[in-house]
PDB file of N, CA and C in Angstrom:
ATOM      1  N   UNK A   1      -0.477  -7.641  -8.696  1.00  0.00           N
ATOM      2  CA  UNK A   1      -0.963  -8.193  -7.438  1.00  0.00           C
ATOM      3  C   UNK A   1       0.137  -8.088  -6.371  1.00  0.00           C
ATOM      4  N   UNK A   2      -0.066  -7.280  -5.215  1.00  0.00           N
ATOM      5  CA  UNK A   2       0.877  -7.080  -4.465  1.00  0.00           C
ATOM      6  C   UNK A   2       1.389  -8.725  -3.914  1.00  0.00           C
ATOM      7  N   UNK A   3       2.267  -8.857  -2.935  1.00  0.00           N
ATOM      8  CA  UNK A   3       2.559  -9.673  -2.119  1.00  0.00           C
ATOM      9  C   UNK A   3       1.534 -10.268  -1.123  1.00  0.00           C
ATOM     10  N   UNK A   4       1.029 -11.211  -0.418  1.00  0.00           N
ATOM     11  CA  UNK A   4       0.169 -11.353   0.205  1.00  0.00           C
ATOM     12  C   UNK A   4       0.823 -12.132   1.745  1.00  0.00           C
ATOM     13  N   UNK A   5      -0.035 -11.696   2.789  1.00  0.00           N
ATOM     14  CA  UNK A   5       0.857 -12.654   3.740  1.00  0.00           C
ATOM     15  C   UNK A   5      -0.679 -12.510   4.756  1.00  0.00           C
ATOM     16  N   UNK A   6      -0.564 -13.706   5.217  1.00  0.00           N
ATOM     17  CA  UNK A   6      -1.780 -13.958   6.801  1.00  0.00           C
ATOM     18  C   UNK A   6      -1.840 -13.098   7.434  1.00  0.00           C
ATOM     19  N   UNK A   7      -2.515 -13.117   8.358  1.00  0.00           N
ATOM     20  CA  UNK A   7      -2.751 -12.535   9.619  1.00  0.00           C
ATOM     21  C   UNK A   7      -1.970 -13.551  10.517  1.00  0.00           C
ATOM     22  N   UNK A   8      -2.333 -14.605  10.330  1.00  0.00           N
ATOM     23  CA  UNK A   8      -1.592 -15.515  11.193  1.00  0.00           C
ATOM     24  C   UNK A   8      -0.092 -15.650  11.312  1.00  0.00           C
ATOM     25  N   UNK A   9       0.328 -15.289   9.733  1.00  0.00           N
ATOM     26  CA  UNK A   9       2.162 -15.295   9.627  1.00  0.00           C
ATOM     27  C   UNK A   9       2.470 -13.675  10.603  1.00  0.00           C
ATOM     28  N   UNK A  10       1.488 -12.839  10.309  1.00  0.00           N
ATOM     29  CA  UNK A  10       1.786 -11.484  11.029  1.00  0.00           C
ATOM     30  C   UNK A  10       1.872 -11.875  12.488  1.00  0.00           C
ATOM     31  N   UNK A  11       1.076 -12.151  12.753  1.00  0.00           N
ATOM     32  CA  UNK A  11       0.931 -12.902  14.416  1.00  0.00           C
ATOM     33  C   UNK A  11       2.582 -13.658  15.141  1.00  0.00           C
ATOM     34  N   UNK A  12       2.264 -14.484  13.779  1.00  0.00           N
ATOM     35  CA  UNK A  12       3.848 -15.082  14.155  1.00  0.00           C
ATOM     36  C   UNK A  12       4.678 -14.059  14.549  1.00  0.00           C
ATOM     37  N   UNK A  13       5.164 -13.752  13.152  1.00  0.00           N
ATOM     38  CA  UNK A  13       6.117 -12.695  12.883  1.00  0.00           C
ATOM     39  C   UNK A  13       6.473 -11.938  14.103  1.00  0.00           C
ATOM     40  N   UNK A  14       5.288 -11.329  14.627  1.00  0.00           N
ATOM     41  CA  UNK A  14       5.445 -10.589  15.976  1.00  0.00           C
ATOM     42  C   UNK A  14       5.955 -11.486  17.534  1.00  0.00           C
ATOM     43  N   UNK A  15       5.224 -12.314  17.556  1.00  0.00           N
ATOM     44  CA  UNK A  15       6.010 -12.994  18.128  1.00  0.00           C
ATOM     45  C   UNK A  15       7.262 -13.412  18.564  1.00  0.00           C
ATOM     46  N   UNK A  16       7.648 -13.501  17.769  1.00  0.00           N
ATOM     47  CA  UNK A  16       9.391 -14.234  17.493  1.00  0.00           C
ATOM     48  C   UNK A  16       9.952 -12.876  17.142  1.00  0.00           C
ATOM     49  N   UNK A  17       9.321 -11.827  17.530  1.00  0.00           N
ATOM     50  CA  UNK A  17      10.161 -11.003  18.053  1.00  0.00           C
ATOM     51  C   UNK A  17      10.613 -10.395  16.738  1.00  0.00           C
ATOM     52  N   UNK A  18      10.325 -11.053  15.324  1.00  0.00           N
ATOM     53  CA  UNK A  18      11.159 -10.350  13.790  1.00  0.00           C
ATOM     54  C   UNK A  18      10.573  -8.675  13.729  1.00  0.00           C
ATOM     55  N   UNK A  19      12.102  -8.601  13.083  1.00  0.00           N
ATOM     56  CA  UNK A  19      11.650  -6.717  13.011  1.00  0.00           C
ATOM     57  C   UNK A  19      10.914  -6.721  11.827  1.00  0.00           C
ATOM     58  N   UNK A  20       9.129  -6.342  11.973  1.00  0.00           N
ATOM     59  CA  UNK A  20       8.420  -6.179  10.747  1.00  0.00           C
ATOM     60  C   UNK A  20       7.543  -4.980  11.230  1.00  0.00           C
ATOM     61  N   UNK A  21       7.433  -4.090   9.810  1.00  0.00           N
ATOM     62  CA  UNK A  21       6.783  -2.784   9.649  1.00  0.00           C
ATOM     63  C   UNK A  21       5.447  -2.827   9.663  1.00  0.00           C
ATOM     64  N   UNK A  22       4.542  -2.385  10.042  1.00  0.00           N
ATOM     65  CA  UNK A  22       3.458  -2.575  10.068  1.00  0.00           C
ATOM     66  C   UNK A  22       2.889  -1.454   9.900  1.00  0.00           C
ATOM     67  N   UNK A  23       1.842  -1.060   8.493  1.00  0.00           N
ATOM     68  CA  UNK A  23       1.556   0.192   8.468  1.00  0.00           C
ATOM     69  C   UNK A  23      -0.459  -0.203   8.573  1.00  0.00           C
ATOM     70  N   UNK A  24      -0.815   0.566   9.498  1.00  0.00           N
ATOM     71  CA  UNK A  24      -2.368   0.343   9.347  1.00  0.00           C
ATOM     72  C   UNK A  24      -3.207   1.631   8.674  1.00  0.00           C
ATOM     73  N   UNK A  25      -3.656   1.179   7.898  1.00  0.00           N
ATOM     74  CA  UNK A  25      -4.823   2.079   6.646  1.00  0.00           C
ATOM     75  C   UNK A  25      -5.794   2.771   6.999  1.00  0.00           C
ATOM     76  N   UNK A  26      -6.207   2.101   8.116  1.00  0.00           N
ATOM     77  CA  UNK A  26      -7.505   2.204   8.425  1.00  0.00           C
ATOM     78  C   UNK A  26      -8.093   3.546   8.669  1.00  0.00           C
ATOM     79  N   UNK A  27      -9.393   3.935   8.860  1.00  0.00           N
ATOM     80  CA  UNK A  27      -9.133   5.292   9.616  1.00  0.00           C
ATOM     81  C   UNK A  27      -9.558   5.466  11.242  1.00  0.00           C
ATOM     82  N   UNK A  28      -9.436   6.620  12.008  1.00  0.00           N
ATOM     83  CA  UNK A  28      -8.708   6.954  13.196  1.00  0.00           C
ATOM     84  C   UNK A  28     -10.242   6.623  13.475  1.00  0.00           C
ATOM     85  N   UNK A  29     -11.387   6.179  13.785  1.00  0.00           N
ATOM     86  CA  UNK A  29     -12.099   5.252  14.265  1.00  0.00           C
ATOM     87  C   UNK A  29     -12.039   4.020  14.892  1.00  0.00           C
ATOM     88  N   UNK A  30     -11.459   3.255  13.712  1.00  0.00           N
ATOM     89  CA  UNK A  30     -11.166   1.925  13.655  1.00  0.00           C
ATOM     90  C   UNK A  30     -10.125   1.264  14.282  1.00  0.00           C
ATOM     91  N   UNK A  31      -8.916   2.341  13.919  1.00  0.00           N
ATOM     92  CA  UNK A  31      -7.481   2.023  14.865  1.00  0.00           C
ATOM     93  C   UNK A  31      -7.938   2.384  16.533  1.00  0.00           C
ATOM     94  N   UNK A  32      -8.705   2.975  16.715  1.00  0.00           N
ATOM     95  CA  UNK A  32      -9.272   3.936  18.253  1.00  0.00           C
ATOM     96  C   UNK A  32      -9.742   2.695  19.009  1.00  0.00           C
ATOM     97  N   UNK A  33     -10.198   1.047  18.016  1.00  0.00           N
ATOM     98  CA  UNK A  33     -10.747  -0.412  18.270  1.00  0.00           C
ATOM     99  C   UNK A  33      -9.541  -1.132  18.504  1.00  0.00           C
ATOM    100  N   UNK A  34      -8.158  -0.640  18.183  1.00  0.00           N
ATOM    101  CA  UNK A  34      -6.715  -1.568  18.272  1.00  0.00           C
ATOM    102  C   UNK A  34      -6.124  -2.105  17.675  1.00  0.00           C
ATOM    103  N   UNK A  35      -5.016  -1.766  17.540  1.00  0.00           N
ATOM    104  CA  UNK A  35      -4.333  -1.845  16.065  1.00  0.00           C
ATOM    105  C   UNK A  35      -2.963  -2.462  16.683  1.00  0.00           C
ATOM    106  N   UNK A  36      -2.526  -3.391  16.034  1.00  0.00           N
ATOM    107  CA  UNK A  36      -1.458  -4.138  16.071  1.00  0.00           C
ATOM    108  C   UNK A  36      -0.263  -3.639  16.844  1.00  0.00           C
ATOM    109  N   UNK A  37       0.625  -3.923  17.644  1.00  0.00           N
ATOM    110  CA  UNK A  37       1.195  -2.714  18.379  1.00  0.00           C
ATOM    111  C   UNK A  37       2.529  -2.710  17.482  1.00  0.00           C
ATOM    112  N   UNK A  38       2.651  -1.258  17.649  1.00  0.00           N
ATOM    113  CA  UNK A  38       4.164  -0.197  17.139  1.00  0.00           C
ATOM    114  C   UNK A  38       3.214  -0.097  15.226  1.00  0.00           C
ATOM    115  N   UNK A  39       2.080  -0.730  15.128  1.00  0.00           N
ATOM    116  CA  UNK A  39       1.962  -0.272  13.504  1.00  0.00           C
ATOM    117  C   UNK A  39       1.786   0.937  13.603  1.00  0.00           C
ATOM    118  N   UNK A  40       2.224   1.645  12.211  1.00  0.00           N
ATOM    119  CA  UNK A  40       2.499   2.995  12.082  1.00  0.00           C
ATOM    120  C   UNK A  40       0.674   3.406  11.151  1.00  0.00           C
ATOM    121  N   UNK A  41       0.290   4.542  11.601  1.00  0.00           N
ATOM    122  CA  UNK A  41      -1.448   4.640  11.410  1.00  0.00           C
ATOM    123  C   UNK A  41      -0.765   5.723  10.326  1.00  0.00           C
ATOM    124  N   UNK A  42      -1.518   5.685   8.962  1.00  0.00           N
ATOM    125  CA  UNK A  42      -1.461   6.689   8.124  1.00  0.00           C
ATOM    126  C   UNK A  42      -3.008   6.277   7.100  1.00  0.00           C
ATOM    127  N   UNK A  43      -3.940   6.870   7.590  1.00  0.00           N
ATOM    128  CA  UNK A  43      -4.856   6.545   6.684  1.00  0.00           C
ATOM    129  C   UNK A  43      -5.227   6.437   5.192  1.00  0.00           C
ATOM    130  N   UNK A  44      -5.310   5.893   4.918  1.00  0.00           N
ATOM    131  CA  UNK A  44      -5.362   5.122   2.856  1.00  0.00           C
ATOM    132  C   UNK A  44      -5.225   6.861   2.454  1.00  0.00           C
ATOM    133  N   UNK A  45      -5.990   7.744   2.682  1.00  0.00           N
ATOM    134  CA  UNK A  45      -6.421   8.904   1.573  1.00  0.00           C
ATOM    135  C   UNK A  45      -5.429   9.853   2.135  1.00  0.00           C
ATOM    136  N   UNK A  46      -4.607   9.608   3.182  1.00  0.00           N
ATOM    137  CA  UNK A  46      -3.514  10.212   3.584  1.00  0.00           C
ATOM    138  C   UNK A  46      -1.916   9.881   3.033  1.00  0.00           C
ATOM    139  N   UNK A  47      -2.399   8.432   2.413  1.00  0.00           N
ATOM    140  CA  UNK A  47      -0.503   7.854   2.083  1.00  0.00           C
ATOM    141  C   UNK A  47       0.323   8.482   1.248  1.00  0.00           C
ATOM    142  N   UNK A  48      -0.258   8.817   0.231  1.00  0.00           N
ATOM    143  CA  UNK A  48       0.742   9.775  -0.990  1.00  0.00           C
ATOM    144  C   UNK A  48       0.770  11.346   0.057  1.00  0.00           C
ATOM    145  N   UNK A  49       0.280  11.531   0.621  1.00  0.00           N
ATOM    146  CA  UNK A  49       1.047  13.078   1.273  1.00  0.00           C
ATOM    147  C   UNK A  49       2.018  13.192   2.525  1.00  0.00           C
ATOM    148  N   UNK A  50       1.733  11.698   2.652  1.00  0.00           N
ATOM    149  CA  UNK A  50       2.420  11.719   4.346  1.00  0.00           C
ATOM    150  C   UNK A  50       3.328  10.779   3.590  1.00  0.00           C
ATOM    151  N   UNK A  51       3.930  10.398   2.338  1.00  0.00           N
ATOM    152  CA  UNK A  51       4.871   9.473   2.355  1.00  0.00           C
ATOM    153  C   UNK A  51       6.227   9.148   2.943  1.00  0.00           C
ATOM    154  N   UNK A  52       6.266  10.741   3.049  1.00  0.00           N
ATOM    155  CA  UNK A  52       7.753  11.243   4.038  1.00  0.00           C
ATOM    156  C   UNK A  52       7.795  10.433   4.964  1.00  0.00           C
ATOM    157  N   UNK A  53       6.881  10.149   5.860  1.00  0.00           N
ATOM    158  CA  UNK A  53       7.173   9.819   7.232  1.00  0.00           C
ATOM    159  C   UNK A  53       7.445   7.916   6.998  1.00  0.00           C
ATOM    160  N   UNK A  54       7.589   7.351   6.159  1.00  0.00           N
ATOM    161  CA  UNK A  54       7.529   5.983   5.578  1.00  0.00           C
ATOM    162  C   UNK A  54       9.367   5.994   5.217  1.00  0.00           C
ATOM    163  N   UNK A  55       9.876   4.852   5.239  1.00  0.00           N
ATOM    164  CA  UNK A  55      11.571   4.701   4.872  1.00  0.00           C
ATOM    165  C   UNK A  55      11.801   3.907   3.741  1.00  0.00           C
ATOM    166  N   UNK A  56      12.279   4.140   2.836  1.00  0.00           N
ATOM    167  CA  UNK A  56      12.233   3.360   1.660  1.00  0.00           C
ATOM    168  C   UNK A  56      13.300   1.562   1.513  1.00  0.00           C
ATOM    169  N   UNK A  57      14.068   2.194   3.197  1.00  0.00           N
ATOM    170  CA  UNK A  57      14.463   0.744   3.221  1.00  0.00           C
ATOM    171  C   UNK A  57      13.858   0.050   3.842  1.00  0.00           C
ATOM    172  N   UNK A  58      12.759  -0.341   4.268  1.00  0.00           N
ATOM    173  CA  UNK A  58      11.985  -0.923   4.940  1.00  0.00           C
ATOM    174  C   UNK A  58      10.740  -1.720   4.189  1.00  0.00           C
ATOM    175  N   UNK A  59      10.816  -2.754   4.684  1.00  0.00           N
ATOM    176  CA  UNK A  59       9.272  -3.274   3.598  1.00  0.00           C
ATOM    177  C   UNK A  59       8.074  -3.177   4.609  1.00  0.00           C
ATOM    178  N   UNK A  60       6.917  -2.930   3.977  1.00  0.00           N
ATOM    179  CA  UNK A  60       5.585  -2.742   4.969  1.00  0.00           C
ATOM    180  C   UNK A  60       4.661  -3.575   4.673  1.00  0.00           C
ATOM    181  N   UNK A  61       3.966  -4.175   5.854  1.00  0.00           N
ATOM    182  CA  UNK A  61       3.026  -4.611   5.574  1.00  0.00           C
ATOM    183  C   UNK A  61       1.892  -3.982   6.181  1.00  0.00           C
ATOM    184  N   UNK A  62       1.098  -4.167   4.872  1.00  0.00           N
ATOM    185  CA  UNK A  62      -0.086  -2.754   5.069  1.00  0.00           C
ATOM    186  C   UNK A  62      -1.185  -3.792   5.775  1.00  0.00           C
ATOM    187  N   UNK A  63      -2.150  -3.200   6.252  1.00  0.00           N
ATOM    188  CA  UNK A  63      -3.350  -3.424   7.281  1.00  0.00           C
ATOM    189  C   UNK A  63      -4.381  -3.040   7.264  1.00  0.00           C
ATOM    190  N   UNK A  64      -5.512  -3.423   6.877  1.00  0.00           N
ATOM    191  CA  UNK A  64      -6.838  -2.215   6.953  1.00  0.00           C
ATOM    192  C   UNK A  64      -7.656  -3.753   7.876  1.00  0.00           C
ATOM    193  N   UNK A  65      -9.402  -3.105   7.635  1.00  0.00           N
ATOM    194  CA  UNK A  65     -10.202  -3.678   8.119  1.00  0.00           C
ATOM    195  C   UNK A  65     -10.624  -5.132   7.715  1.00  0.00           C
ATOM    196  N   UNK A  66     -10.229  -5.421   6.486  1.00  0.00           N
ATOM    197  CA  UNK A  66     -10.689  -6.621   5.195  1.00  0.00           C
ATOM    198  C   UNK A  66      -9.933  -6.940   4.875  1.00  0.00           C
ATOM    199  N   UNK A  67      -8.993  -6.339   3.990  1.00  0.00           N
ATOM    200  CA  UNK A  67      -7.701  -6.337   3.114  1.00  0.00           C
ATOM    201  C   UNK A  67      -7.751  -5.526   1.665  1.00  0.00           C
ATOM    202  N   UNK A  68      -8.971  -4.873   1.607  1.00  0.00           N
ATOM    203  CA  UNK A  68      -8.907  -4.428   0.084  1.00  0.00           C
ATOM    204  C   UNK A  68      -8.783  -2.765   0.381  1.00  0.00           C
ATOM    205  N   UNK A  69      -8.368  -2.178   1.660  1.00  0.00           N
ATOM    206  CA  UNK A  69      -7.666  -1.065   1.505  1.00  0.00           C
ATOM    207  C   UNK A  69      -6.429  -0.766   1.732  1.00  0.00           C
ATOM    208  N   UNK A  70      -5.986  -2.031   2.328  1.00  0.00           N
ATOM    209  CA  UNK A  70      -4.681  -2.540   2.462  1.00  0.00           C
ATOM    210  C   UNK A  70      -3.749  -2.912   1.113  1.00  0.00           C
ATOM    211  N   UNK A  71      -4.880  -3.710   0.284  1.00  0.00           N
ATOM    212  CA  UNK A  71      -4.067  -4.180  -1.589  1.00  0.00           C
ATOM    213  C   UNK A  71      -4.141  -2.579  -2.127  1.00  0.00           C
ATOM    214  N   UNK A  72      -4.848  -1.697  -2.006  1.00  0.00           N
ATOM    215  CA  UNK A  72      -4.839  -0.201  -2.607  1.00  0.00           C
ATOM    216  C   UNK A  72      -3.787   0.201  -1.963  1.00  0.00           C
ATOM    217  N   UNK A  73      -3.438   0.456  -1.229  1.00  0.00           N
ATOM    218  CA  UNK A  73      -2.484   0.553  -0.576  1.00  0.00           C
ATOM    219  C   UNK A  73      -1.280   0.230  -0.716  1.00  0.00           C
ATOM    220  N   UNK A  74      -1.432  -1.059  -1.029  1.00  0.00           N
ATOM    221  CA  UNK A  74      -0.245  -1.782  -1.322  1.00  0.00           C
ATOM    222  C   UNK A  74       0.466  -1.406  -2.509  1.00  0.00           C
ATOM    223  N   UNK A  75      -0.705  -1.205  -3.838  1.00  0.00           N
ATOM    224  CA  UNK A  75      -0.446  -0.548  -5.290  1.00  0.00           C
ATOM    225  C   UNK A  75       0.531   0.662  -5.258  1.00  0.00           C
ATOM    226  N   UNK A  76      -0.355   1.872  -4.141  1.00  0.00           N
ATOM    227  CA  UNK A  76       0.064   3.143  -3.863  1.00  0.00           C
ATOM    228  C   UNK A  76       1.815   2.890  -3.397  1.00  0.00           C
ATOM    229  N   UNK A  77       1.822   2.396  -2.754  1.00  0.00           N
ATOM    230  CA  UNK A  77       3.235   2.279  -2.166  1.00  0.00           C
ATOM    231  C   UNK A  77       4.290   1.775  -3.385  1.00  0.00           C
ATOM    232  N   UNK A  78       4.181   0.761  -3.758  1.00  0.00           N
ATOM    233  CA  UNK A  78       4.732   0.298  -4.716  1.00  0.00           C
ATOM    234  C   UNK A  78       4.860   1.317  -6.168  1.00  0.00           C
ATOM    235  N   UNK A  79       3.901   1.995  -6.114  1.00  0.00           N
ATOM    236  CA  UNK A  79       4.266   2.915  -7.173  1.00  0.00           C
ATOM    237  C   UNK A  79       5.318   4.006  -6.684  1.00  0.00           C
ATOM    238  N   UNK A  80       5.139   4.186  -5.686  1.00  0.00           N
ATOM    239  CA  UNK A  80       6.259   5.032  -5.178  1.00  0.00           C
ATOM    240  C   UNK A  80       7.262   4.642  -4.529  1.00  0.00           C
ATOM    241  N   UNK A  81       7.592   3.426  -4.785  1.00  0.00           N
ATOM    242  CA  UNK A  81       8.767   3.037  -4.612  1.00  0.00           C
ATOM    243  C   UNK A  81       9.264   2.214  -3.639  1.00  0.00           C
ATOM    244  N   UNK A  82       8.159   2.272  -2.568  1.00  0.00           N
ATOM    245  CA  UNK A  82       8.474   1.384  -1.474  1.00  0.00           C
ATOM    246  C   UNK A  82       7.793  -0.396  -1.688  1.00  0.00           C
ATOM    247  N   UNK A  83       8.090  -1.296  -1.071  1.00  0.00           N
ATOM    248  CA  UNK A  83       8.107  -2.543  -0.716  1.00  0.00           C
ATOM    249  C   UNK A  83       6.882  -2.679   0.119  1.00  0.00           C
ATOM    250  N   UNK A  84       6.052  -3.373  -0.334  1.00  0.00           N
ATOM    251  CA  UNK A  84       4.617  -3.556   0.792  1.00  0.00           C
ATOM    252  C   UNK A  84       4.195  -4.886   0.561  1.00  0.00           C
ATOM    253  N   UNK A  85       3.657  -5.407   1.606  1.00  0.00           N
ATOM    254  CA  UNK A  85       2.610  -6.487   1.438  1.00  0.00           C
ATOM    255  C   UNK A  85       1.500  -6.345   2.323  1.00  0.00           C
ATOM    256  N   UNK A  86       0.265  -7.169   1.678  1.00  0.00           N
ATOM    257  CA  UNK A  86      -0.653  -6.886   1.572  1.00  0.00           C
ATOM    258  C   UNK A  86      -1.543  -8.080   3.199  1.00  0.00           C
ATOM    259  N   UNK A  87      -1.806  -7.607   4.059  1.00  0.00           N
ATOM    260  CA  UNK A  87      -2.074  -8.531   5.153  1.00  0.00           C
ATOM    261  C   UNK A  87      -3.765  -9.160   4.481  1.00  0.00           C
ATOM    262  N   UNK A  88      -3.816 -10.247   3.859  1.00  0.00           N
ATOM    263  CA  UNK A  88      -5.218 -10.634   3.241  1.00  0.00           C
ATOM    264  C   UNK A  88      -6.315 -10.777   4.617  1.00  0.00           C
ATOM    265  N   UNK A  89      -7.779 -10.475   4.631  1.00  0.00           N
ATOM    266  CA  UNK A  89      -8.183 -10.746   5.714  1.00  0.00           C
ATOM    267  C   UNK A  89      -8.185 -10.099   6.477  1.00  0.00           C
ATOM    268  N   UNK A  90      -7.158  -8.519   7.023  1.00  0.00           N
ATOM    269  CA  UNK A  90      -7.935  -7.559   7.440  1.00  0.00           C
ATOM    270  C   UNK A  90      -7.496  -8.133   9.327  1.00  0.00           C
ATOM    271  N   UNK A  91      -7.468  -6.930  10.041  1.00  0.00           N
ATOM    272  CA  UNK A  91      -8.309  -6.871  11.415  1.00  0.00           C
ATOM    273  C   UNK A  91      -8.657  -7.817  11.395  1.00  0.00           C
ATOM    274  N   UNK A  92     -10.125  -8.150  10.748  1.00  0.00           N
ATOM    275  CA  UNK A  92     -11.382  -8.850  11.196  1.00  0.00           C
ATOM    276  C   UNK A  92     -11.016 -10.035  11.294  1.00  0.00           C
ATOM    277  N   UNK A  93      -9.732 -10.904  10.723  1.00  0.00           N
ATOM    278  CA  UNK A  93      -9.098 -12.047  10.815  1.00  0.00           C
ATOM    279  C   UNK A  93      -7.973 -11.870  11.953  1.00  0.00           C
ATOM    280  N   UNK A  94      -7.496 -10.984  11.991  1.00  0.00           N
ATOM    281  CA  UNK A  94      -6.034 -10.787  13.284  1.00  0.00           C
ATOM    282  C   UNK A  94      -6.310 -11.057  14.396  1.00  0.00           C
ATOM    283  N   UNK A  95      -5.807 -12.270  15.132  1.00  0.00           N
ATOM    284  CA  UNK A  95      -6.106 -12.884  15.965  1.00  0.00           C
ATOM    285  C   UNK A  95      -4.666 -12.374  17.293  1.00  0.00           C
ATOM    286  N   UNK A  96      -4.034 -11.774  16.779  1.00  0.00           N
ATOM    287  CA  UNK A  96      -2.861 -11.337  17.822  1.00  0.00           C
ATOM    288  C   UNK A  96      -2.994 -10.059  18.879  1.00  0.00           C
ATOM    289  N   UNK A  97      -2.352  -9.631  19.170  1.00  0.00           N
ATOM    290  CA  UNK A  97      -1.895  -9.113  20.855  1.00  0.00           C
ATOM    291  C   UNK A  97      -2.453  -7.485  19.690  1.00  0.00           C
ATOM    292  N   UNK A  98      -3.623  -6.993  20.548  1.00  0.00           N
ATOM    293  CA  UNK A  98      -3.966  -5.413  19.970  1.00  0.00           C
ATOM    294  C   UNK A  98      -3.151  -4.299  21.037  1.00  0.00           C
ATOM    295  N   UNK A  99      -3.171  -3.531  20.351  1.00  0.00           N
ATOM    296  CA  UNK A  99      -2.714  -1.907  21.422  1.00  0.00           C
ATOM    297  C   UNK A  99      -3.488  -0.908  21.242  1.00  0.00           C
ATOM    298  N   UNK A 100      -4.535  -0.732  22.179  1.00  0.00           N
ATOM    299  CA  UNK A 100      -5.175   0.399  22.300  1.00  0.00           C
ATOM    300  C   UNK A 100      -4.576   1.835  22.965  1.00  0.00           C
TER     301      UNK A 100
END
């Protein structure tokens, strides 16, 4: 079970200005609706090929629409080595500042 964290701690988080990674899952539809600003867009069926562009010192917290392509996600990463958590709740709960 990956790590789990709010939407609301994400909200924070951004706020107060903390340096946090934000990777969104979703696909280029959905992000096209606004996606958290500076998160990095690599769609779920894209992550194992584009892993390059991801830093292994960095922890991510992944993002989709719900949260259950975000916990796949979260698996994927972690098997390869990187640090992720899992934003439970999705978009559809993220109540913070979007960037279209």
């Amino acid at each position: 079970m990956p790590k789990q964290v709010t939407p609301e701690e994400v909200s924070d988080r951004i706020k107060q200005k903390e340096k946090i990674h934000v990777l969104d899952v979703r696909e280029n539809d959905e992000v096209a609706e606004g996606k958290i600003p500076r998160a990095k867009h690599i769609p779920l069926g894209h992550l194992a090929i584009r892993k390059a562009e991801l830093e292994k010192d960095k922890a991510y917290t992944v993002v989709c629409r719900s949260g259950n392509r975000s916990k796949a996600a979260c698996g994927i990463l972690t098997a390869l080595g990187f640090e992720a958590e899992n934003m439970v709740g999705g978009m559809q709960e993220y109540k913070g500042e979007l960037e279209r």
